[in-house]
C-alpha atoms as a PDB file:
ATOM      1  CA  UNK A   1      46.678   4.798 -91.703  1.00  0.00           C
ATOM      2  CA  UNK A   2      46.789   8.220 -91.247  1.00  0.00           C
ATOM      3  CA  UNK A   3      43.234  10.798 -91.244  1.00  0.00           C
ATOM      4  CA  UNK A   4      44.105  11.744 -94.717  1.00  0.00           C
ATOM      5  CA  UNK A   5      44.108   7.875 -96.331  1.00  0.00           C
ATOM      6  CA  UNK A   6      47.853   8.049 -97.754  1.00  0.00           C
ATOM      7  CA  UNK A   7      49.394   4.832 -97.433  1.00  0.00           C
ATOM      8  CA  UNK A   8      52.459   6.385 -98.033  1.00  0.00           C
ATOM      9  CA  UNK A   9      52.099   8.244 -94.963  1.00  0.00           C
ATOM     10  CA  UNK A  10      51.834   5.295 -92.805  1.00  0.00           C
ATOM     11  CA  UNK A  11      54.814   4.133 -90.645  1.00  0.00           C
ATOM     12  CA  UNK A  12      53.571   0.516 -91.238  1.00  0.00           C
ATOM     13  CA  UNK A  13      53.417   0.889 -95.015  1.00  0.00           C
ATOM     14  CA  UNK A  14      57.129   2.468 -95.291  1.00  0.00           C
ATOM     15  CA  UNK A  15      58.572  -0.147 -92.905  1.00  0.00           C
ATOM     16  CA  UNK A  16      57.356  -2.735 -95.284  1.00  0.00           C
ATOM     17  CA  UNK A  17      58.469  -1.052 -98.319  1.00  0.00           C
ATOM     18  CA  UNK A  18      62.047  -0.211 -96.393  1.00  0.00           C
ATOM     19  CA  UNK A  19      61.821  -4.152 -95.209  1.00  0.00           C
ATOM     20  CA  UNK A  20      61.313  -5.216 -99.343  1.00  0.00           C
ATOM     21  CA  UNK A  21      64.495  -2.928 -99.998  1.00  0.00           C
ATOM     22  CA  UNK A  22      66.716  -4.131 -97.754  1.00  0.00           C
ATOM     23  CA  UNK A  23      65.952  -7.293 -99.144  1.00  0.00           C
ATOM     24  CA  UNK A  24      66.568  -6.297-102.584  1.00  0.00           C
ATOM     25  CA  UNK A  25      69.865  -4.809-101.196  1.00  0.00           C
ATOM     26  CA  UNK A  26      71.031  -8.020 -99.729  1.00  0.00           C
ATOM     27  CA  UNK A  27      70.167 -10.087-103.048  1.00  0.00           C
ATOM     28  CA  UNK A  28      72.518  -8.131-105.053  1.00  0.00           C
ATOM     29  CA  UNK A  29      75.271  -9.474-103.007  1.00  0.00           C
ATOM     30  CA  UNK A  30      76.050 -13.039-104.793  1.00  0.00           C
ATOM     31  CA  UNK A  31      76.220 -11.504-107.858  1.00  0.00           C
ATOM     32  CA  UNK A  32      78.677  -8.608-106.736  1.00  0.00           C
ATOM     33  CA  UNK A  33      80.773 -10.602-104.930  1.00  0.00           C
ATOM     34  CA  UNK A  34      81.458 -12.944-108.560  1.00  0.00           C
ATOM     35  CA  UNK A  35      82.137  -9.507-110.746  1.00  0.00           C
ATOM     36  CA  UNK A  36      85.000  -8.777-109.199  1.00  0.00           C
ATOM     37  CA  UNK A  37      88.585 -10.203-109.715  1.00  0.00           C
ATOM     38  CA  UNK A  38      89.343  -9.929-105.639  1.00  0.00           C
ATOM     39  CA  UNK A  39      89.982 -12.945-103.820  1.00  0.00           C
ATOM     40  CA  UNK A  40      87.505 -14.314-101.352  1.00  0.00           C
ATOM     41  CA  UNK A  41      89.610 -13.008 -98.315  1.00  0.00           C
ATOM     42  CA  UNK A  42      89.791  -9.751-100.032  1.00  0.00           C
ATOM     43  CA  UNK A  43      86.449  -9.177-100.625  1.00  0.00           C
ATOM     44  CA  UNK A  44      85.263 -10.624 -97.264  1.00  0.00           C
ATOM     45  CA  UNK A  45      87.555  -8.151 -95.351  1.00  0.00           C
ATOM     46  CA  UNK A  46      87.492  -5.118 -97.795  1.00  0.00           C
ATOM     47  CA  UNK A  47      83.642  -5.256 -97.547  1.00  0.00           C
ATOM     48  CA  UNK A  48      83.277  -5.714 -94.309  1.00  0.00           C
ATOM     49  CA  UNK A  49      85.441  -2.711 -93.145  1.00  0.00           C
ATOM     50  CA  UNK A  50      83.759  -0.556 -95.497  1.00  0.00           C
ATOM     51  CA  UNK A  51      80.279  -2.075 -94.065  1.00  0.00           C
ATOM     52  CA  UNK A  52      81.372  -0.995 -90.363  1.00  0.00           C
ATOM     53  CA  UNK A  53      81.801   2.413 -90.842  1.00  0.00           C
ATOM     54  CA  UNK A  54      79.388   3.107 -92.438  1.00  0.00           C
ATOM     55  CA  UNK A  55      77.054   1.521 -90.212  1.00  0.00           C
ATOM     56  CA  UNK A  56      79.029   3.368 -87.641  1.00  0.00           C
ATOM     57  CA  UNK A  57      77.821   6.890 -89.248  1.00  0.00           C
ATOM     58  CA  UNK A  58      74.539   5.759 -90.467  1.00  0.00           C
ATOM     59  CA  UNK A  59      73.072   4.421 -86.999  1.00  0.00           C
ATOM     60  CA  UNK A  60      73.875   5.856 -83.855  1.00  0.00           C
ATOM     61  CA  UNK A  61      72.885   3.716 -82.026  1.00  0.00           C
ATOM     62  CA  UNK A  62      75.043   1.379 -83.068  1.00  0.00           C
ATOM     63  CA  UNK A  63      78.167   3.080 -81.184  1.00  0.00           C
ATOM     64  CA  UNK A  64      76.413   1.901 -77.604  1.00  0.00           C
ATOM     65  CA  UNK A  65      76.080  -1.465 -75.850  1.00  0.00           C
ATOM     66  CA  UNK A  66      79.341  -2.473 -76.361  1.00  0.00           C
ATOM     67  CA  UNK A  67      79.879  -5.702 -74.132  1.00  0.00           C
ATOM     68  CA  UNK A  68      80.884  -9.154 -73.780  1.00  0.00           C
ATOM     69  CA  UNK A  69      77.633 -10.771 -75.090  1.00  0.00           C
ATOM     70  CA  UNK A  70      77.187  -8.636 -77.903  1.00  0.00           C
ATOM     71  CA  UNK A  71      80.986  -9.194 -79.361  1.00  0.00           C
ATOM     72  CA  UNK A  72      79.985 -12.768 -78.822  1.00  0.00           C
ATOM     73  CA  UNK A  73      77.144 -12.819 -80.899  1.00  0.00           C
ATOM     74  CA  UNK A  74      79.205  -9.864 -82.965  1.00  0.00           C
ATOM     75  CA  UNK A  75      81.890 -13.110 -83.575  1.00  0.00           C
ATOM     76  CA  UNK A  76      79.166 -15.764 -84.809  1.00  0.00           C
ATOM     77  CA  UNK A  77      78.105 -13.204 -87.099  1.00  0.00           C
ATOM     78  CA  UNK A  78      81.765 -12.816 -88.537  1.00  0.00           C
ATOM     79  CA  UNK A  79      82.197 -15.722 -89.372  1.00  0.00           C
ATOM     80  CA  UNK A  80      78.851 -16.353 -90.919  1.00  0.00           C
ATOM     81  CA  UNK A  81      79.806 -13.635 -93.371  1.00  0.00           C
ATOM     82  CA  UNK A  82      82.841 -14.892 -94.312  1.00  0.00           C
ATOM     83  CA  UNK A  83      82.139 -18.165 -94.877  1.00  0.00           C
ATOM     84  CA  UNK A  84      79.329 -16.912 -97.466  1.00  0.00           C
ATOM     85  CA  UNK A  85      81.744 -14.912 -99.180  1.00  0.00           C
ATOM     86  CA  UNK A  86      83.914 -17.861 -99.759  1.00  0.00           C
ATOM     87  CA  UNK A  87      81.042 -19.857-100.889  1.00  0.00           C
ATOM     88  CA  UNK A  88      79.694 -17.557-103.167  1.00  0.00           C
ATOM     89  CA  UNK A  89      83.657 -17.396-104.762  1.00  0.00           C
ATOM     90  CA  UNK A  90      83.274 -21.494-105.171  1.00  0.00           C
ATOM     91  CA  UNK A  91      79.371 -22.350-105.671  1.00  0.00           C
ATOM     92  CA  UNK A  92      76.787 -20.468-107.687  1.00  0.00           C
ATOM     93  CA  UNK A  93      74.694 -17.701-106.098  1.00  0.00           C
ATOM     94  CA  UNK A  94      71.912 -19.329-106.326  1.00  0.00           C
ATOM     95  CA  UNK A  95      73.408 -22.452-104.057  1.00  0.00           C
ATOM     96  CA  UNK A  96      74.866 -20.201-101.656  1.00  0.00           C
ATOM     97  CA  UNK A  97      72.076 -18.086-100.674  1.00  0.00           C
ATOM     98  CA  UNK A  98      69.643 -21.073-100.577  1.00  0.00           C
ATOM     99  CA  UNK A  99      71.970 -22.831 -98.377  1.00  0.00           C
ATOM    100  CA  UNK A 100      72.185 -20.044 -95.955  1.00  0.00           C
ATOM    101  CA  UNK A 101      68.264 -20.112 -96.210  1.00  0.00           C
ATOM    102  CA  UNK A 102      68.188 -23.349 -94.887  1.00  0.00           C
ATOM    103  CA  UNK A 103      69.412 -21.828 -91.661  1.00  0.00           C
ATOM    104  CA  UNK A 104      66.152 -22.782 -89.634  1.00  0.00           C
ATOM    105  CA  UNK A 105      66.278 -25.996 -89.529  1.00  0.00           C
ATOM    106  CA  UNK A 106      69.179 -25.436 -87.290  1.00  0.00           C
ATOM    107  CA  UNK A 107      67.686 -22.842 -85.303  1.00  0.00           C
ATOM    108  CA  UNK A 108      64.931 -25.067 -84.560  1.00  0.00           C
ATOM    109  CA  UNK A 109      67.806 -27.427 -83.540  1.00  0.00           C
ATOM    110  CA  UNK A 110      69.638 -25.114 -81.096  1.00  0.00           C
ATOM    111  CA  UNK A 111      66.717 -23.134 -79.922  1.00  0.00           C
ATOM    112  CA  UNK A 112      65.673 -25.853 -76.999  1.00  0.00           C
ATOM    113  CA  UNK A 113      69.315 -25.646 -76.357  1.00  0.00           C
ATOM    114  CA  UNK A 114      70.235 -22.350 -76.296  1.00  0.00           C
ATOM    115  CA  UNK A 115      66.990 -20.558 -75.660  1.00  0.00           C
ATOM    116  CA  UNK A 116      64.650 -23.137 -73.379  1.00  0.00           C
ATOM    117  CA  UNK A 117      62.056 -22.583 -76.649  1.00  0.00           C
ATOM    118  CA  UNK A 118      59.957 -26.029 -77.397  1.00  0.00           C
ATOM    119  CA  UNK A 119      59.732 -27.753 -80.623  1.00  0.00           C
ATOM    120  CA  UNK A 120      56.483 -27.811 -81.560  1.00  0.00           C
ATOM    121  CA  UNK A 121      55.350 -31.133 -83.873  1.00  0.00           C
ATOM    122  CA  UNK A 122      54.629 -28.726 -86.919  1.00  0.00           C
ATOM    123  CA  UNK A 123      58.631 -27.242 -86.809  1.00  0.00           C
ATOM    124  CA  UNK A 124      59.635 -31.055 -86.673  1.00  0.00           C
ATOM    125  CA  UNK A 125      58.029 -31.768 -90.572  1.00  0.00           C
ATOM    126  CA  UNK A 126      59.733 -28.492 -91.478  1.00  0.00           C
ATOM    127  CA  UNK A 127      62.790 -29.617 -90.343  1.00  0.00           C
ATOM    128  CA  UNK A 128      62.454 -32.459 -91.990  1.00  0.00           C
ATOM    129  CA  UNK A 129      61.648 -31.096 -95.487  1.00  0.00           C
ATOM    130  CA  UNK A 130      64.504 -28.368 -94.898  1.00  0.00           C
ATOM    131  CA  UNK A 131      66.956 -31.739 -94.350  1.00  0.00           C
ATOM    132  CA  UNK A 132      65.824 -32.985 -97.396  1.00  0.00           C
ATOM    133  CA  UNK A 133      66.374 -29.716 -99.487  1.00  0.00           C
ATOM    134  CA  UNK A 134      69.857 -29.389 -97.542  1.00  0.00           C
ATOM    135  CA  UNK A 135      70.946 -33.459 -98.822  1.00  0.00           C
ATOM    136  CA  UNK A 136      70.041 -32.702-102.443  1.00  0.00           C
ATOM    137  CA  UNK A 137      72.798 -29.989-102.601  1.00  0.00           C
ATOM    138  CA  UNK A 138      75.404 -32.433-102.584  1.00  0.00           C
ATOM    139  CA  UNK A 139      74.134 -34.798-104.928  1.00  0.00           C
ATOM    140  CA  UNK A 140      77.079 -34.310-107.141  1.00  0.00           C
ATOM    141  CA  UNK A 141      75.016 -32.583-109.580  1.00  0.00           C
ATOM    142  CA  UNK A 142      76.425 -29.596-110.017  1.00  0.00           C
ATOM    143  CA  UNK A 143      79.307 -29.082-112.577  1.00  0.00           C
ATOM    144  CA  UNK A 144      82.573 -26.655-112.390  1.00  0.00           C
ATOM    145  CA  UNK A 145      82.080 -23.118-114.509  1.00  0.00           C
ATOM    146  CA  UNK A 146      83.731 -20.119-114.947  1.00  0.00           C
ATOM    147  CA  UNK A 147      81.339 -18.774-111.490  1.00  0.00           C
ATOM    148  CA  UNK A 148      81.223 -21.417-109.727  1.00  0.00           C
ATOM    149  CA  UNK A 149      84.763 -23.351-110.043  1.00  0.00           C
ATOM    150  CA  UNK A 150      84.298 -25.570-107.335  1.00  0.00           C
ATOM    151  CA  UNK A 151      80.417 -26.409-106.481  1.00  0.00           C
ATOM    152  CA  UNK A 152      80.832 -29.160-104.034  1.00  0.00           C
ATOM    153  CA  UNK A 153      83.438 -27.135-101.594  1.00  0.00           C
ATOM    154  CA  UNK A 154      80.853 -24.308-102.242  1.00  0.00           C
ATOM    155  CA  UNK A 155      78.189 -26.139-100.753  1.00  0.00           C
ATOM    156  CA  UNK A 156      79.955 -27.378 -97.711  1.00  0.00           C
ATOM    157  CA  UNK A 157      80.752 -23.962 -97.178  1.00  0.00           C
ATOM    158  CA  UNK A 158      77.380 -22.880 -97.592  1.00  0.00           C
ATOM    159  CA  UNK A 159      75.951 -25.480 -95.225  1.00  0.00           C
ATOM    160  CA  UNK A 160      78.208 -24.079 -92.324  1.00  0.00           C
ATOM    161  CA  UNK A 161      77.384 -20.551 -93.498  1.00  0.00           C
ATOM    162  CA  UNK A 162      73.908 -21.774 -92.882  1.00  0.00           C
ATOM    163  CA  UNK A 163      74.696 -23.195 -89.052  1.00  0.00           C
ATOM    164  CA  UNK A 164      76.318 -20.157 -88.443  1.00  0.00           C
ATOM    165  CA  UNK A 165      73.601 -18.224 -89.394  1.00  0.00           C
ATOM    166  CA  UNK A 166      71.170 -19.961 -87.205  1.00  0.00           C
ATOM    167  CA  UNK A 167      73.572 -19.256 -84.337  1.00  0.00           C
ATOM    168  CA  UNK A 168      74.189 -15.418 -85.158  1.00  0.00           C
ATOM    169  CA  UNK A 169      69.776 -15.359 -85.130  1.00  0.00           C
ATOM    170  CA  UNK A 170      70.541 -17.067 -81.646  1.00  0.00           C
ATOM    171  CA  UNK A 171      72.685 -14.999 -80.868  1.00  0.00           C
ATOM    172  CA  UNK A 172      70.128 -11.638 -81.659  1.00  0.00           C
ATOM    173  CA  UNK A 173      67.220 -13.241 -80.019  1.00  0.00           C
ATOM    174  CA  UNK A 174      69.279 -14.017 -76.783  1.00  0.00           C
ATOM    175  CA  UNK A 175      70.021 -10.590 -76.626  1.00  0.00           C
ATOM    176  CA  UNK A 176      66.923  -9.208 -77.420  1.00  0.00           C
ATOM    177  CA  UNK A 177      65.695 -10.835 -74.478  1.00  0.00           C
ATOM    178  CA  UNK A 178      68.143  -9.686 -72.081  1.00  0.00           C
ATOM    179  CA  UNK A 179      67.978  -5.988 -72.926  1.00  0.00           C
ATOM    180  CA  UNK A 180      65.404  -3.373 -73.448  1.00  0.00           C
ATOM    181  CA  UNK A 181      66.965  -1.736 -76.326  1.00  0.00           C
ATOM    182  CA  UNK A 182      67.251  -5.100 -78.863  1.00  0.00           C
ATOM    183  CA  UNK A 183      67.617  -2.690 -82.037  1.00  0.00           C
ATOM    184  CA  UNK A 184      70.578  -1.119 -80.531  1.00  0.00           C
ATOM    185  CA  UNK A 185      72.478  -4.477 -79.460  1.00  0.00           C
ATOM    186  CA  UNK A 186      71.270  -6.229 -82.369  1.00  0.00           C
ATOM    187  CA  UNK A 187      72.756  -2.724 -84.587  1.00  0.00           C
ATOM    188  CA  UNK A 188      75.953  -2.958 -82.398  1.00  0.00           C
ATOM    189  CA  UNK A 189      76.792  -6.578 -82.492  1.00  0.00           C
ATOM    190  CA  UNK A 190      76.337  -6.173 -86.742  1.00  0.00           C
ATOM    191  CA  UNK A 191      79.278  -3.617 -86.557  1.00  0.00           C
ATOM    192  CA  UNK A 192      81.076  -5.657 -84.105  1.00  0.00           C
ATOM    193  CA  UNK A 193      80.991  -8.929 -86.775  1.00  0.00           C
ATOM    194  CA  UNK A 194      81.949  -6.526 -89.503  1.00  0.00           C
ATOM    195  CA  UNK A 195      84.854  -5.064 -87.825  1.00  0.00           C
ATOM    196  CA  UNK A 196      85.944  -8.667 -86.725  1.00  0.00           C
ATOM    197  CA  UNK A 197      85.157 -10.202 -90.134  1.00  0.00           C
ATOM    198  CA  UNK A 198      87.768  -7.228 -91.571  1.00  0.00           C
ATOM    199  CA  UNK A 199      90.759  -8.037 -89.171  1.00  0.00           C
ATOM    200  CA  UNK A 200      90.218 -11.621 -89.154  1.00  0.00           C
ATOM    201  CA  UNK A 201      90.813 -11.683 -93.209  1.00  0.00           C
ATOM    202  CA  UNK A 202      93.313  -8.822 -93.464  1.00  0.00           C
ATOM    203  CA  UNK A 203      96.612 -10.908 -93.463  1.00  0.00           C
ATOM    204  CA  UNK A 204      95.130 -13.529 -96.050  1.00  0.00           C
ATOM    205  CA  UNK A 205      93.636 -10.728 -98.268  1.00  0.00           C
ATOM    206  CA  UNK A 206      97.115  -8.805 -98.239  1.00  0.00           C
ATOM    207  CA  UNK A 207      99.266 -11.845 -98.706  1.00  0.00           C
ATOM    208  CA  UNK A 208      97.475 -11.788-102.209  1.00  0.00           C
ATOM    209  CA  UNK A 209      98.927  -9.229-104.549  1.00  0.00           C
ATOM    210  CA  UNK A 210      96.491  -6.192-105.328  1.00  0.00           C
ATOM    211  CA  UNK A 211      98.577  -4.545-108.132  1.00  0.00           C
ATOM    212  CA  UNK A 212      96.567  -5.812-110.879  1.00  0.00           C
ATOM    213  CA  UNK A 213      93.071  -4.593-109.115  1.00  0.00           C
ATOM    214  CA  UNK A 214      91.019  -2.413-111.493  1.00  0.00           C
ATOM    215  CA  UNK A 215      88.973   0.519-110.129  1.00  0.00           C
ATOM    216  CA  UNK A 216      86.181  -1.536-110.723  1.00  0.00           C
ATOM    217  CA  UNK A 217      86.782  -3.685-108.029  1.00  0.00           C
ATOM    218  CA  UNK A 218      86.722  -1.362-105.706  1.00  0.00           C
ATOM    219  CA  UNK A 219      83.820  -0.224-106.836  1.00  0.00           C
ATOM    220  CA  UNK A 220      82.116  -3.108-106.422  1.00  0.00           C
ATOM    221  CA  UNK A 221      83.475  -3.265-102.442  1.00  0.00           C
ATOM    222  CA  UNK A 222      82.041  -0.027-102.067  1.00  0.00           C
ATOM    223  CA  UNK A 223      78.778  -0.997-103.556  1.00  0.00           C
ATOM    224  CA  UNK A 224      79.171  -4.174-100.979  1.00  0.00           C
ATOM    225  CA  UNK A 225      79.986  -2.278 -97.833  1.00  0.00           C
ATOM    226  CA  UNK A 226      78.286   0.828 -98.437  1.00  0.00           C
ATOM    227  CA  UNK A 227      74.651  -0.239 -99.885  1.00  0.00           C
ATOM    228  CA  UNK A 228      74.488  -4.337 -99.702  1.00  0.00           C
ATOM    229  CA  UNK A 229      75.332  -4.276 -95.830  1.00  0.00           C
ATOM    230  CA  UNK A 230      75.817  -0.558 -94.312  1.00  0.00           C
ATOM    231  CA  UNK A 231      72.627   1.144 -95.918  1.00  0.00           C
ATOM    232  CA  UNK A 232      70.639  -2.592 -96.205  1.00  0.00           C
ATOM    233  CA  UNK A 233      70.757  -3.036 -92.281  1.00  0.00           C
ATOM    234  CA  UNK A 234      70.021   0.450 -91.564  1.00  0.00           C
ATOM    235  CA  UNK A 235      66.911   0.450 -93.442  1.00  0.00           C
ATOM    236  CA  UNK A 236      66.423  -2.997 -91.375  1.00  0.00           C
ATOM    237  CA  UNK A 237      66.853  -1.970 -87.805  1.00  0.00           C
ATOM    238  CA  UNK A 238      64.473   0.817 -88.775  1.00  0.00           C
ATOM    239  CA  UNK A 239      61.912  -0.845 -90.400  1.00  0.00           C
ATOM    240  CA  UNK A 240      61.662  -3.854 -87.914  1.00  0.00           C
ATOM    241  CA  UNK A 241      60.443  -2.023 -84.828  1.00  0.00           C
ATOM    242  CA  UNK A 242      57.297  -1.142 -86.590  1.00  0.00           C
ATOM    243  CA  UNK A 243      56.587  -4.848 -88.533  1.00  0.00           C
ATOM    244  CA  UNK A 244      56.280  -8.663 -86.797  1.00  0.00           C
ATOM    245  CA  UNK A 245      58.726 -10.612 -87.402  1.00  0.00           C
ATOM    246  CA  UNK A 246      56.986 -13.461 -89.374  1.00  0.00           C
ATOM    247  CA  UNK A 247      55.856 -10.985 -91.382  1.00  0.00           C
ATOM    248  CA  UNK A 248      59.105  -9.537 -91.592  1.00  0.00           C
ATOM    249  CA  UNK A 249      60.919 -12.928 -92.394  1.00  0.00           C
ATOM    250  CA  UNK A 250      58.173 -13.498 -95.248  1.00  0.00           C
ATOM    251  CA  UNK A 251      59.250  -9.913 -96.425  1.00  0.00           C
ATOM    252  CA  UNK A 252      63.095 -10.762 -96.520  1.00  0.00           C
ATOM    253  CA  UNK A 253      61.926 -14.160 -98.411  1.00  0.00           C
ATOM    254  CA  UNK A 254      62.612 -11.612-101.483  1.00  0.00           C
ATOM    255  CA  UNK A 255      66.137 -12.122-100.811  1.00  0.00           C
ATOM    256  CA  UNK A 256      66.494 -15.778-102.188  1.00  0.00           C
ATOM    257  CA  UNK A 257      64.414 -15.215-104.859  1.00  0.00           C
ATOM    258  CA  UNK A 258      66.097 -11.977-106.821  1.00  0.00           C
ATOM    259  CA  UNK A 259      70.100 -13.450-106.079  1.00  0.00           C
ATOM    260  CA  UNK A 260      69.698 -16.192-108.346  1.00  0.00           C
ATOM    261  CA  UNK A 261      67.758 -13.363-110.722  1.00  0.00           C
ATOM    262  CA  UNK A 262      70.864 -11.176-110.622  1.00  0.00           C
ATOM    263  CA  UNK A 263      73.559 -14.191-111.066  1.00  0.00           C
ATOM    264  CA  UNK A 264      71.612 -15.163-114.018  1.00  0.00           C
ATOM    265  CA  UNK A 265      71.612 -11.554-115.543  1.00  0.00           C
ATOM    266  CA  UNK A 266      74.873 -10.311-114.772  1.00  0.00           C
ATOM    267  CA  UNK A 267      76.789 -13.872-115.072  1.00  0.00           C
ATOM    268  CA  UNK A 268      74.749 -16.189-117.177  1.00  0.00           C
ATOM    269  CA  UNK A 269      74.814 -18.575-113.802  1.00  0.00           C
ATOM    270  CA  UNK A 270      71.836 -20.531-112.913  1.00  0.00           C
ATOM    271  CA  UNK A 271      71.713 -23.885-110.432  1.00  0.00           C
ATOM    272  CA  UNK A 272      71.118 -26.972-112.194  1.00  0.00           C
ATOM    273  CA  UNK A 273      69.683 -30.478-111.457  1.00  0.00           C
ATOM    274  CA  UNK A 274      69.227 -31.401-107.998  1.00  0.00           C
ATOM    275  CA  UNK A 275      70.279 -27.795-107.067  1.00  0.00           C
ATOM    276  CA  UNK A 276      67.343 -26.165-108.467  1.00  0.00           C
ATOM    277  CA  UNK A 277      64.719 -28.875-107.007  1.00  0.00           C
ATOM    278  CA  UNK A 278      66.635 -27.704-103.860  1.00  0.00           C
ATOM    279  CA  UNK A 279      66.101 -23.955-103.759  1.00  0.00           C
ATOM    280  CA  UNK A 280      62.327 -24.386-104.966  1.00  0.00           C
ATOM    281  CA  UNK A 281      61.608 -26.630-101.597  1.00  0.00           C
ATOM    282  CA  UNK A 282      63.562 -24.741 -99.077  1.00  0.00           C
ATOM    283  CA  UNK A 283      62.112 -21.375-100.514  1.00  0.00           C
ATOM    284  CA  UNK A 284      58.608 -22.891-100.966  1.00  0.00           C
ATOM    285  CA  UNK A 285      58.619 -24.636 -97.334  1.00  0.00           C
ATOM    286  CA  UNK A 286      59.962 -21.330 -95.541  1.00  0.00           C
ATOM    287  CA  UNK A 287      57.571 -19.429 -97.500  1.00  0.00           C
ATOM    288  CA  UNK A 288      54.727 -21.674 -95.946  1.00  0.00           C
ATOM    289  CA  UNK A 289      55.865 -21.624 -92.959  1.00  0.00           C
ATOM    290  CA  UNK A 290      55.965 -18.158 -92.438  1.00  0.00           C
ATOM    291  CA  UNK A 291      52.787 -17.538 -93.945  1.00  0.00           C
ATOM    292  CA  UNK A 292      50.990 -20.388 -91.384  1.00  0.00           C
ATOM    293  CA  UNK A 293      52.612 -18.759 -88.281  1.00  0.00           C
ATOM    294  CA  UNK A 294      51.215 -15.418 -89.263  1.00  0.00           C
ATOM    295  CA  UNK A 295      47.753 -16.731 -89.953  1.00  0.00           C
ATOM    296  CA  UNK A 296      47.475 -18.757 -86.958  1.00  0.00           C
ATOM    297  CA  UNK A 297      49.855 -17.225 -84.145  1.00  0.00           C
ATOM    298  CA  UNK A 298      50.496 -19.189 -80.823  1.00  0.00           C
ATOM    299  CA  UNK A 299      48.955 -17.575 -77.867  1.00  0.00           C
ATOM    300  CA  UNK A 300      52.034 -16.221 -75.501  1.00  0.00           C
END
């Protein structure tokens, strides 16, 4: 806080406001992604393209570190993004996001692994309740609609989105420990997955005929690249130097719970049955979680 007692003023303060926005940002993308008449390739490569340059022009930094590990990581990441495209084209918002959510009970899985980072006895009854949330997605519950033609292809897609996920986190962690500057790398390997993610789907999304596009759905991939990703991670590798990141992932928690908001308003879409018992306990556990680690940190 600064002499003169304006919150506002305070670098912590507008790091967790810019944190809340870039969650906001990143809900909107589920329902986006269903208003527009693009195929899944399309949208996953249009958006992404758009996303890369303008992460290119809005952080710097992000034109350095350009290596081996980081287009590694830069490749999980590509495919994580397409795959939630996809699944947002096949399963309802709400499904897809709260699948991806699910992602730490993988990283728990690969972080021993991958990292040398123990599992402590309290991540093993999280993992267990995050395997039970993940099972009742494919209960058979779930019925085709006009959003969400195909809900059980959806999910599978979402439960690899989620893997995928956990391995792009990996991924950032990994290098965050090998180099001083883990905003930069972390900022570089983000355009690198973007740029992949658009080359990778460019021959599917052109083999698809794009007469019949409207203006508004290009629009909408402008909205995508532009605000959901390009200005959402530039507010996030701005923000997160300056807030933990517990406390950040509690922050970002905001995410899952405004996508399913925005389906609902813009599309009439809400998860049913199992689904919805689901998201509650994956959102609920994380949520708790999060909150215990920050109240009662580990000593280093």
């Amino acid at each position: 806080m600064t002499a003169g007692g304006d919150p506002m003023s305070d670098p912590r303060v507008i790091s967790r406001l810019q944190l809340l926005l870039t969650a906001v940002l990143f809900s909107t993308g589920g329902a986006a992604i269903k208003a527009t008449s693009l195929t899944g390739w399309q949208v996953a490569s249009f958006r992404s393209g758009v996303a890369a340059l303008t992460l290119l022009i809005l952080v710097p930094a992000a034109r350095r570190h350009w290596n081996l590990r980081v287009m590694a990581v830069g490749a999980v990441y590509a495919v994580t993004m397409i795959l939630f495209v996809l699944a947002n084209k096949l399963t309802t918002a709400a499904n897809a996001i709260f699948l991806q959510s699910a992602a730490p009970l993988f990283t728990l899985m690969l972080g021993p692994w991958l990292l040398k980072e123990r599992v402590r006895q309290r991540d093993v009854v999280f993992m267990m309740v995050l395997a039970a949330g993940l099972a009742l997605f494919f209960t058979g519950g779930d019925q085709p609609s006009a959003t969400a033609p195909d809900p059980m292809a959806g999910n599978l897609l979402g439960a690899v989105t989620a893997v995928f996920w956990a391995l792009t986190m990996v991924g950032l962690r990994g290098l965050g420990k090998s180099s001083d500057s883990a905003g930069a790398t972390a900022a570089t390997a983000v355009v690198a997955g973007n740029a992949m993610a658009f080359l990778a789907c460019l021959p599917m999304a052109l083999a698809s005929p794009l007469g019949a596009t409207q203006g508004g759905d290009w629009l909408i991939i402008a909205f995508l690249g532009v605000v959901q990703i390009g200005l959402a991670y530039a507010l996030f590798t701005k923000a997160i130097r300056h807030v933990p990141a517990l406390e950040a992932s509690l922050l970002l928690q905001v995410e899952p719970v405004l996508s399913p908001l925005w389906a609902w308003l813009f599309h009439a879409e809400l998860p049913t049955g199992w689904s919805l018992v689901a998201c509650v306990l994956i959102l609920v556990a994380t949520a708790i979680k999060t909150w215990f680690e920050i109240r009662r940190p580990l000593p280093v």
